[in-house]
Protein backbone atom coordinates (compact mmCIF):
# COMPACT_ATOMS: atom_id res chain seq x y z
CA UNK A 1 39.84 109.19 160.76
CA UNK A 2 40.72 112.77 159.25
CA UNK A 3 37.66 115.27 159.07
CA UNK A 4 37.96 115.42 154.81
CA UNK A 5 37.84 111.05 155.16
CA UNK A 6 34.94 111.50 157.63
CA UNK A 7 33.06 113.62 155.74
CA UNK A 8 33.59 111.48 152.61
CA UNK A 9 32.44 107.78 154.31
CA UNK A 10 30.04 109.65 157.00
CA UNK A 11 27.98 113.23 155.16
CA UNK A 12 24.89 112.35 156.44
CA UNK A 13 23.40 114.39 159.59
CA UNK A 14 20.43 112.21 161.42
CA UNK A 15 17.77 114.69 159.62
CA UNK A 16 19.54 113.97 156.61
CA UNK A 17 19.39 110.16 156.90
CA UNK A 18 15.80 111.15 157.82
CA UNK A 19 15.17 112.52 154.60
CA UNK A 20 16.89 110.20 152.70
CA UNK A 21 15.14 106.86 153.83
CA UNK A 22 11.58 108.77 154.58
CA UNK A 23 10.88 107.69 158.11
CA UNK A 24 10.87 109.62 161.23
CA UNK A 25 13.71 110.33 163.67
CA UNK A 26 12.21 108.20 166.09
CA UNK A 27 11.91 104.69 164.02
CA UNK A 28 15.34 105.55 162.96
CA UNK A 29 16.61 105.81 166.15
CA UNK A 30 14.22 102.91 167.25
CA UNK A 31 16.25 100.22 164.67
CA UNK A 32 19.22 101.50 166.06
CA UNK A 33 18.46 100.69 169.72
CA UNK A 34 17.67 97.49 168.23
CA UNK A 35 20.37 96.83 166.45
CA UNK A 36 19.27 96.30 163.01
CA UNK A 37 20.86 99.23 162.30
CA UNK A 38 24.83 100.11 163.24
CA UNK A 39 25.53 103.19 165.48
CA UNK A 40 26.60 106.66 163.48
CA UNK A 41 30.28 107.72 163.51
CA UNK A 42 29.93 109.79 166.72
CA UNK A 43 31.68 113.21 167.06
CA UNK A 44 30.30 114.16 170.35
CA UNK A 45 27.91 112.94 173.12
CA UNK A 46 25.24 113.85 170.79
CA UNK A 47 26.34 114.09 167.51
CA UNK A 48 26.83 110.99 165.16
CA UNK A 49 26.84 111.02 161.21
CA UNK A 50 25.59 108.94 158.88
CA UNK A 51 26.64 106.97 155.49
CA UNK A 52 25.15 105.58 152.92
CA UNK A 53 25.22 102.26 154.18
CA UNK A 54 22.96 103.54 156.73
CA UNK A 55 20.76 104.18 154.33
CA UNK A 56 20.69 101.13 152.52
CA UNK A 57 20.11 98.94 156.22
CA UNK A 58 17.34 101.19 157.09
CA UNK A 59 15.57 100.78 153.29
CA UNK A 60 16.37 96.96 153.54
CA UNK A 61 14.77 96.85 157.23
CA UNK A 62 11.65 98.64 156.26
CA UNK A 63 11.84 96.52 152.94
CA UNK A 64 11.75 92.98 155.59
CA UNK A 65 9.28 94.50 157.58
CA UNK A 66 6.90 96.09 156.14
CA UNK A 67 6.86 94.19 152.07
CA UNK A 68 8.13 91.08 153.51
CA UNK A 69 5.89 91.02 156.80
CA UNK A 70 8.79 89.80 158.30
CA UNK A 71 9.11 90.75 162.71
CA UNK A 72 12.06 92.57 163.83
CA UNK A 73 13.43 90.14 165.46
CA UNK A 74 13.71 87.87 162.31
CA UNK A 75 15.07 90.73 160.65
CA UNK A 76 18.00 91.47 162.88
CA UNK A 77 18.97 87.58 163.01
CA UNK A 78 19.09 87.17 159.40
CA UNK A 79 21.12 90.49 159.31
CA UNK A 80 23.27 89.60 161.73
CA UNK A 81 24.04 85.86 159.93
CA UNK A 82 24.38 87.80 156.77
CA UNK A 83 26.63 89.90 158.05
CA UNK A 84 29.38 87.26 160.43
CA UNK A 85 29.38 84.92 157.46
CA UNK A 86 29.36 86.63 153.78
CA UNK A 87 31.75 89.74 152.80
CA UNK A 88 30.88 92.14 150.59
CA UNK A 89 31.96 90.11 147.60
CA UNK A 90 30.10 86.95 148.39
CA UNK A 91 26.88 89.03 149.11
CA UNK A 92 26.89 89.98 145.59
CA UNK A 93 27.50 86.77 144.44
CA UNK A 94 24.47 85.73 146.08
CA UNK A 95 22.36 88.88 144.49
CA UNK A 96 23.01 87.22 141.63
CA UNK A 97 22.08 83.62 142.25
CA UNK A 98 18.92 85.38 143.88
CA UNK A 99 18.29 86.97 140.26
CA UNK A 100 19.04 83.67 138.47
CA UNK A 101 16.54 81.36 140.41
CA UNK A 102 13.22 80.24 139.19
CA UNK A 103 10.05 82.37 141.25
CA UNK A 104 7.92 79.11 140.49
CA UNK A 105 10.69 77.58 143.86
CA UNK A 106 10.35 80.98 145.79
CA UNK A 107 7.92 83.18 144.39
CA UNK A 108 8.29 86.64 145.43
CA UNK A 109 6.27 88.02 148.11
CA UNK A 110 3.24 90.42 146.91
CA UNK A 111 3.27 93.10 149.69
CA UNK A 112 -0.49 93.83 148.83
CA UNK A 113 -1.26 90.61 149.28
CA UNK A 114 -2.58 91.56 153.15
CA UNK A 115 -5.50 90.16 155.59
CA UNK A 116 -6.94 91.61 159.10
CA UNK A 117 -5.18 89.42 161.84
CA UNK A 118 -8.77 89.76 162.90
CA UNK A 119 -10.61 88.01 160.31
CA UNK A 120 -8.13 85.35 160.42
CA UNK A 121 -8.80 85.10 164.37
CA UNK A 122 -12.05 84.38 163.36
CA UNK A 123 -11.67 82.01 160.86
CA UNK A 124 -9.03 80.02 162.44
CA UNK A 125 -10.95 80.19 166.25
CA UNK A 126 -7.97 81.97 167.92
CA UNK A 127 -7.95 84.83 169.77
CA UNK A 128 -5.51 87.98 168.58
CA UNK A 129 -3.37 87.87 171.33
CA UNK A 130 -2.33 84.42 170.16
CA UNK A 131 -1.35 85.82 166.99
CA UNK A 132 0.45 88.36 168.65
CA UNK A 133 2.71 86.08 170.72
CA UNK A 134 3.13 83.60 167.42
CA UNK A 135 4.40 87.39 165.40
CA UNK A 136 6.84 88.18 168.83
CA UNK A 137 7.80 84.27 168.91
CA UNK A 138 9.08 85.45 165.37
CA UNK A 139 7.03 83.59 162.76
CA UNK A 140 5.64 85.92 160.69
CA UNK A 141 5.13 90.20 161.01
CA UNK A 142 2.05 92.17 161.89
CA UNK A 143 1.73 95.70 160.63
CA UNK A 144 -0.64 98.14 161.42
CA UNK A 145 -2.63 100.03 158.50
CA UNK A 146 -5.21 102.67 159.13
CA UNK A 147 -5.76 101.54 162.60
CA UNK A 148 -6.09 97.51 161.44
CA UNK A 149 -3.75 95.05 162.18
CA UNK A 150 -2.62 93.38 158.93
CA UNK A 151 -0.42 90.06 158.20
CA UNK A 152 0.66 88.58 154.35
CA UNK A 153 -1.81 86.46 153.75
CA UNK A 154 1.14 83.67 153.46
CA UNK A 155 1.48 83.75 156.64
CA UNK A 156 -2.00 83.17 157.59
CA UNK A 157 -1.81 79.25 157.31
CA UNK A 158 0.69 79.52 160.46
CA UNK A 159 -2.56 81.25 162.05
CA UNK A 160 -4.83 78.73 160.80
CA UNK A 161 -2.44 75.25 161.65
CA UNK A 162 -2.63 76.70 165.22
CA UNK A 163 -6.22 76.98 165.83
CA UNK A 164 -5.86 73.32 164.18
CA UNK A 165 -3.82 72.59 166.93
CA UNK A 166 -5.80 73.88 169.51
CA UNK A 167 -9.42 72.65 167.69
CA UNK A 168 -7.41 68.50 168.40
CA UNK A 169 -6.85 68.65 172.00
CA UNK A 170 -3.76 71.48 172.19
CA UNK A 171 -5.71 73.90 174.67
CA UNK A 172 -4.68 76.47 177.27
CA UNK A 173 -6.19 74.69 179.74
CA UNK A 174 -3.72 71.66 179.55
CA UNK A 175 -0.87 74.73 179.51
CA UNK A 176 -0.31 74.81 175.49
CA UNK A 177 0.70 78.40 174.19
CA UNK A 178 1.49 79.53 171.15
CA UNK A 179 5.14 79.85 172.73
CA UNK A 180 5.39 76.35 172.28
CA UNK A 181 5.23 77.05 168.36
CA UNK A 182 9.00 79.04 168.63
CA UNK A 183 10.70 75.63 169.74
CA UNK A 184 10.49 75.01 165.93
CA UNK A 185 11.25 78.28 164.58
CA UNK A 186 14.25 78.26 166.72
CA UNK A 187 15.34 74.74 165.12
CA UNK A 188 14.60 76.09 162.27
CA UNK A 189 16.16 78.89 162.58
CA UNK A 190 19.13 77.29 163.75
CA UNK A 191 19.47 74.63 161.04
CA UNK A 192 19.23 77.27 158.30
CA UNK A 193 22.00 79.60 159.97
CA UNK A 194 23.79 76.35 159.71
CA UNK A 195 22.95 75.89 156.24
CA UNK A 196 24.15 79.13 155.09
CA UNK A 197 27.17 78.61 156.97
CA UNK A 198 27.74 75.66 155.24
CA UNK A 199 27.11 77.47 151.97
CA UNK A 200 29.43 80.28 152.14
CA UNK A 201 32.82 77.76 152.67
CA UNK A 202 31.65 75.50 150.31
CA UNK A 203 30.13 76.84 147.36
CA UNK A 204 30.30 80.42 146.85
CA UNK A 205 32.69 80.75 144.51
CA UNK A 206 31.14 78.47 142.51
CA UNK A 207 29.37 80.51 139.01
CA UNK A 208 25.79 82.23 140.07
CA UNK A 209 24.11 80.05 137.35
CA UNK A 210 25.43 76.91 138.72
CA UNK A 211 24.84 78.04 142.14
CA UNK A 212 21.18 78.92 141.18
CA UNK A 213 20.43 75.82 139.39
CA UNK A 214 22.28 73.24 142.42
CA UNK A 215 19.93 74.90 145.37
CA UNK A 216 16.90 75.01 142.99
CA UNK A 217 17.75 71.09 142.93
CA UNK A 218 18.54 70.65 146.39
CA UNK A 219 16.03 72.78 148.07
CA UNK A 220 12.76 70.40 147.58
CA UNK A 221 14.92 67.66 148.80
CA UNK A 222 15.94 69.16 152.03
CA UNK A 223 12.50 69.80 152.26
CA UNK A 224 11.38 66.70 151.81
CA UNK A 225 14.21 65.02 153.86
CA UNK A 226 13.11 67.42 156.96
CA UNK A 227 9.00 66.27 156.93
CA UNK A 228 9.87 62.35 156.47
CA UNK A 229 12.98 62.60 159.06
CA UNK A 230 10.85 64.36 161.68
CA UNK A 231 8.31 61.24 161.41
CA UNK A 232 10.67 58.65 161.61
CA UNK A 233 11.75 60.01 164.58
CA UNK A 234 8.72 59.84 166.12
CA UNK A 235 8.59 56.29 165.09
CA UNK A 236 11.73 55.33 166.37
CA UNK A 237 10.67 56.97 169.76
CA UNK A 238 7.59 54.99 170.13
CA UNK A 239 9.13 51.90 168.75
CA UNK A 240 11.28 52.02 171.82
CA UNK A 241 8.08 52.45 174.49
């Protein structure tokens, strides 16, 4: 790559990707050690520039974490499925199913829409560190606000379900910890890079509106499929006792 096509792909210094996307040089630099972010077009041992799809990963990771309450680990595993299985063209495609589906199936998140981790501790009977190893198992995202840890409070009933858990038996003393809880966000997790796998060879050339009206359709069956499926298994294991 020529300086004049550097220059054109890559005009951004790091302050000016600072100034840009509003954050400091540190998170920057922080997302890129994580890799949610790719590296800069480096020029020297110390010198990288910047494009503007850097600046549309960083807006889209502080988007995820901080209006979405999702953790940064959920972040850069979505981003990393997104980006092995869709190109550019199919990403769009799916923009626009995403703009042609109902929010009464997946309402949009309210970023306002917050609660103190603490408060939920207390309601649910867990302590906060709990929460905080259910947010790093990658569940759901806490932020911190004016010195208060804060969660969406759609997450909370993941908060609440555990000190359910724990309130029938589930305790620490018999060695249950809220680690336990990723063995299902990783199937889940799993299945639904599968899913989208399984989407992109199979249906996205179809038109956004049909695309947008088939997973509308299919969505609440899967659903439903998953809950009744996961009991039948546990009939069929006891059956066999």
């Amino acid at each position: 790559m020529n300086e004049r096509e550097r220059i054109a792909r890559y005009p951004y210094k790091m302050k000016d990707l600072c100034e840009k996307t509003g954050l400091p040089r540190q998170v920057v630099h922080f997302y890129i050690q994580q890799g949610l972010v790719p590296e800069g077009y480096k020029t020297g041992r110390n010198t990288a520039f910047y494009g503007e799809e850097h600046v549309a990963r960083i807006k889209l990771v502080r988007q995820l974490q901080h209006e979405r309450f999702l953790p940064l680990k959920a972040i850069r595993a979505m981003l990393e499925a997104r980006d092995e299985v869709f190109s550019p063209v199919q990403r769009r495609v799916l923009e626009d199913v995403k703009a042609r589906m109902s929010d009464a199936l997946l309402p949009p998140r309210d970023p306002s829409n917050t609660v103190s981790v603490r408060a939920v501790c207390e309601a649910a009977g867990v302590s906060f560190d709990e929460v905080r190893a259910l947010s790093e198992g990658g569940l759901f995202g806490i932020v911190e606000h004016q010195r208060e840890a804060l969660i969406n409070s759609e997450d909370a009933w993941m908060v609440e379900l555990w000190g359910e858990l724990r309130a029938a038996g589930f305790t620490e003393e018999l060695g249950f910890q809220p680690r336990d809880i990723t063995l299902f966000e990783r199937a889940i997790s799993k299945l639904f890079d599968d899913e989208v796998k399984l989407l992109a060879s199979r249906m996205s050339h179809l038109p956004p509106e049909d695309l947008a009206t088939m997973l509308e359709k299919a969505l609440p069956l899967i659903n439903s499929f998953l809950a009744r499926y996961h009991l039948t298994r546990a009939r069929n294991f006891l059956s066999t006792l």
